[in-house]
Protein backbone atom coordinates (compact mmCIF):
# COMPACT_ATOMS: atom_id res chain seq x y z
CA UNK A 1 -30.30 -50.87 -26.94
CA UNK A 2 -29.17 -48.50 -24.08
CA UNK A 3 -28.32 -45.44 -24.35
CA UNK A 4 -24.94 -44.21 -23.42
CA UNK A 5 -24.55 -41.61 -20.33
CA UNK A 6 -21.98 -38.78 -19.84
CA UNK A 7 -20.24 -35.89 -21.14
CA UNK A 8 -18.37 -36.15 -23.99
CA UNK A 9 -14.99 -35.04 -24.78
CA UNK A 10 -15.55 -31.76 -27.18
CA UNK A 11 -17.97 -30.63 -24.00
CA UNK A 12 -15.53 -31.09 -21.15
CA UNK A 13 -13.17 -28.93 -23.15
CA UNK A 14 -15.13 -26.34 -23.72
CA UNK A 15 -16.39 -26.24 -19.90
CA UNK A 16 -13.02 -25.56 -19.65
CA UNK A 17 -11.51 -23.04 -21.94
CA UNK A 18 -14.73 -20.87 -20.46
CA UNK A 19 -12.84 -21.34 -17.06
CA UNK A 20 -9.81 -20.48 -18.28
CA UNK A 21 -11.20 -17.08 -19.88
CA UNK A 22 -13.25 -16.12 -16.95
CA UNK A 23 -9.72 -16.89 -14.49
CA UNK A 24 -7.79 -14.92 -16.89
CA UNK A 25 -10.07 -12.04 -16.29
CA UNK A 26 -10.60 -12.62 -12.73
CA UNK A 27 -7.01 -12.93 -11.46
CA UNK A 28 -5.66 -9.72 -12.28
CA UNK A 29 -8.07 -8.21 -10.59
CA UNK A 30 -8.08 -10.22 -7.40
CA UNK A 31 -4.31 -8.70 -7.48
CA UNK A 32 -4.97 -5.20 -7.95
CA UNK A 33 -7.49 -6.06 -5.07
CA UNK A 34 -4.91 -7.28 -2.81
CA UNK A 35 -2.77 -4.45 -3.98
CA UNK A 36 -4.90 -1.55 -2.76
CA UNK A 37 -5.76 -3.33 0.74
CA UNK A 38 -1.77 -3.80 1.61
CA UNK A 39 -1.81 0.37 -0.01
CA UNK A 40 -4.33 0.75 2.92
CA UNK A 41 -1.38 -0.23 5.63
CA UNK A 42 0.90 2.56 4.42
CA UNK A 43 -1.50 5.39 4.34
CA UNK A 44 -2.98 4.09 7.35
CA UNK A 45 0.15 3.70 9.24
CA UNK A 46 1.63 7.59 8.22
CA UNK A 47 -1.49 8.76 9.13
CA UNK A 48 -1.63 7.15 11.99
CA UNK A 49 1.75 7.96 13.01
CA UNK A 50 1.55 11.85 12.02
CA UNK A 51 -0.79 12.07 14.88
CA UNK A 52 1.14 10.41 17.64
CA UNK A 53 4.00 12.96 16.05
CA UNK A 54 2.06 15.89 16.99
CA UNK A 55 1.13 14.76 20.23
CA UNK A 56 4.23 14.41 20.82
CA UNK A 57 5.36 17.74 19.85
CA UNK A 58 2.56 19.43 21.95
CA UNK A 59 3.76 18.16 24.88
CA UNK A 60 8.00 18.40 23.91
CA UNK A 61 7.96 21.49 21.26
CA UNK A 62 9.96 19.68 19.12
CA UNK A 63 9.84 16.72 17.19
CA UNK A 64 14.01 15.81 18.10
CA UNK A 65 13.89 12.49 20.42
CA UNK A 66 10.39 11.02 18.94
CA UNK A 67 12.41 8.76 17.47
CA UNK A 68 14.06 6.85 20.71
CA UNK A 69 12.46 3.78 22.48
CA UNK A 70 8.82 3.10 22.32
CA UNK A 71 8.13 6.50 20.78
CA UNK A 72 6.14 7.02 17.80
CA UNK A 73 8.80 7.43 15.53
CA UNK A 74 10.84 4.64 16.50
CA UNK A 75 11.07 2.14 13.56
CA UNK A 76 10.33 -1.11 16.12
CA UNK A 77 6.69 1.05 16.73
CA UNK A 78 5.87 1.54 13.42
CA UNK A 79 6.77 -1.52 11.63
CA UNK A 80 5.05 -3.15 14.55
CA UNK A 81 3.02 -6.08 12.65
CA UNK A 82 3.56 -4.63 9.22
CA UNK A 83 5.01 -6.95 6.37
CA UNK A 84 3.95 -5.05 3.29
CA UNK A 85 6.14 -1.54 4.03
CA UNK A 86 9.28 -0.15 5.35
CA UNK A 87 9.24 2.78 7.17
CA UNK A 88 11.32 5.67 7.65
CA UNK A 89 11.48 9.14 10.36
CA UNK A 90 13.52 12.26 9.00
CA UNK A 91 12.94 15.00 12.33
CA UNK A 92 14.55 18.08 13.25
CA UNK A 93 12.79 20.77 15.75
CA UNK A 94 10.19 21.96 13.74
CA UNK A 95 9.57 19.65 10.88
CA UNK A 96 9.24 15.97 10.28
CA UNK A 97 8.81 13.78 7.18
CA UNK A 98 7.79 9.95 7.87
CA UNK A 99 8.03 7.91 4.67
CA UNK A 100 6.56 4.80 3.57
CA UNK A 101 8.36 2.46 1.37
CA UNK A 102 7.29 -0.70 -0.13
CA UNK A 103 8.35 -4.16 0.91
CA UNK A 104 9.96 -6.05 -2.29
CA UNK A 105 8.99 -9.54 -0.36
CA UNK A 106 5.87 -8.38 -0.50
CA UNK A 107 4.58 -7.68 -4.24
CA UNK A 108 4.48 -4.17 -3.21
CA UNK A 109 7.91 -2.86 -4.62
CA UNK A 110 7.90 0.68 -6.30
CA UNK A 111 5.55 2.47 -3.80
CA UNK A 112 6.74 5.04 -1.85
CA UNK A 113 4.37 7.20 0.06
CA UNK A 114 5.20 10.42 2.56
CA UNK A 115 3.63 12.75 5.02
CA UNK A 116 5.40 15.77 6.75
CA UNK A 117 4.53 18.15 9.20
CA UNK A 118 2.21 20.55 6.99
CA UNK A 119 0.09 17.06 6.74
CA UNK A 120 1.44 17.47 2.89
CA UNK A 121 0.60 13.65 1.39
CA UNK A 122 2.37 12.85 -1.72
CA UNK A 123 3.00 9.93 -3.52
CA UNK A 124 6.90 10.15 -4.28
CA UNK A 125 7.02 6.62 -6.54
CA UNK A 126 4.06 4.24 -8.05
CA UNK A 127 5.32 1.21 -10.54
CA UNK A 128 3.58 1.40 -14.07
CA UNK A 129 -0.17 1.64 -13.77
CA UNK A 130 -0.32 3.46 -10.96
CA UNK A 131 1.31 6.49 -11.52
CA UNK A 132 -0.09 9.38 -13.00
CA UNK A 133 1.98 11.51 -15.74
CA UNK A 134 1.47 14.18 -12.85
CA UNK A 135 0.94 12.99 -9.06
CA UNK A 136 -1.74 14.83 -7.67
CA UNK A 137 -0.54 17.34 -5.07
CA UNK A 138 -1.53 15.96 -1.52
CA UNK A 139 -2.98 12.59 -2.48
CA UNK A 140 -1.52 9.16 -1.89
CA UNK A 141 -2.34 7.34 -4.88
CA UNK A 142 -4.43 3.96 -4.00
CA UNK A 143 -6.00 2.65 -7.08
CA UNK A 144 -4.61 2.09 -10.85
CA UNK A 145 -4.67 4.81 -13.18
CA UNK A 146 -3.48 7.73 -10.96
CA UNK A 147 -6.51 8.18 -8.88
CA UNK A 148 -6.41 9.27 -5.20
């Protein structure tokens, strides 16, 4: 008599409800994952552009005007190969508050991250998760739970 060869039914199914628990665990945080590396554009871009704002106000004494064509606060030069944020200049003379808002397209909706001329960081808005009952003073939040 030979002997028959294969899996059977009842072991197929269980190879793959233990898939299906270890995705169900793995997925969400794969997201949060994503979530915190597109987080990385917006402080990295404020940052980024808080310096080019005080060179330019070392060499203008005011921060009026860093705003017009090819300038650092011009919205074509920031959003420059971004997808995942808006962003947003407020100047006058001697102050300046570039904000950072995030993209609904994008999965990043309820974010909203700032930077002003005292380098003050705060994180303005964070969607549930995220936000702490308090947000820190001068943090950008970046990870679940309210942490900087």
């Amino acid at each position: 008599m030979r002997r028959q060869v294969g899996f059977t039914l009842i072991e197929v199914m269980v190879v793959v409800a233990i898939v299906a628990i270890l995705a169900a665990v793995a997925y969400p945080s794969y997201g949060d994952y994503v979530r915190r590396g597109k987080i990385a554009e917006a402080v990295a871009t404020l940052a980024d552009t808080r310096a080019k704002l005080e060179q330019f106000f070392l060499d203008n004494r005011t921060y009026v005007g860093a705003d017009a064509a090819n300038m650092p606060c011009n919205a074509g030069v920031i959003s420059a190969g971004k997808k995942s944020f808006t962003y947003a200049c407020v100047l006058a003379a001697g102050t300046y508050t570039v904000t950072a808002t995030g993209a609904g397209t994008d999965g990043m909706t309820g974010f909203t991250y700032t930077i002003d001329n005292t380098n003050l960081r705060q994180t303005t808005a964070a969607p549930s998760g995220y936000a702490a009952a308090t947000m820190p003073a001068n943090c950008w939040l970046t990870k679940k739970g309210g942490t900087c």
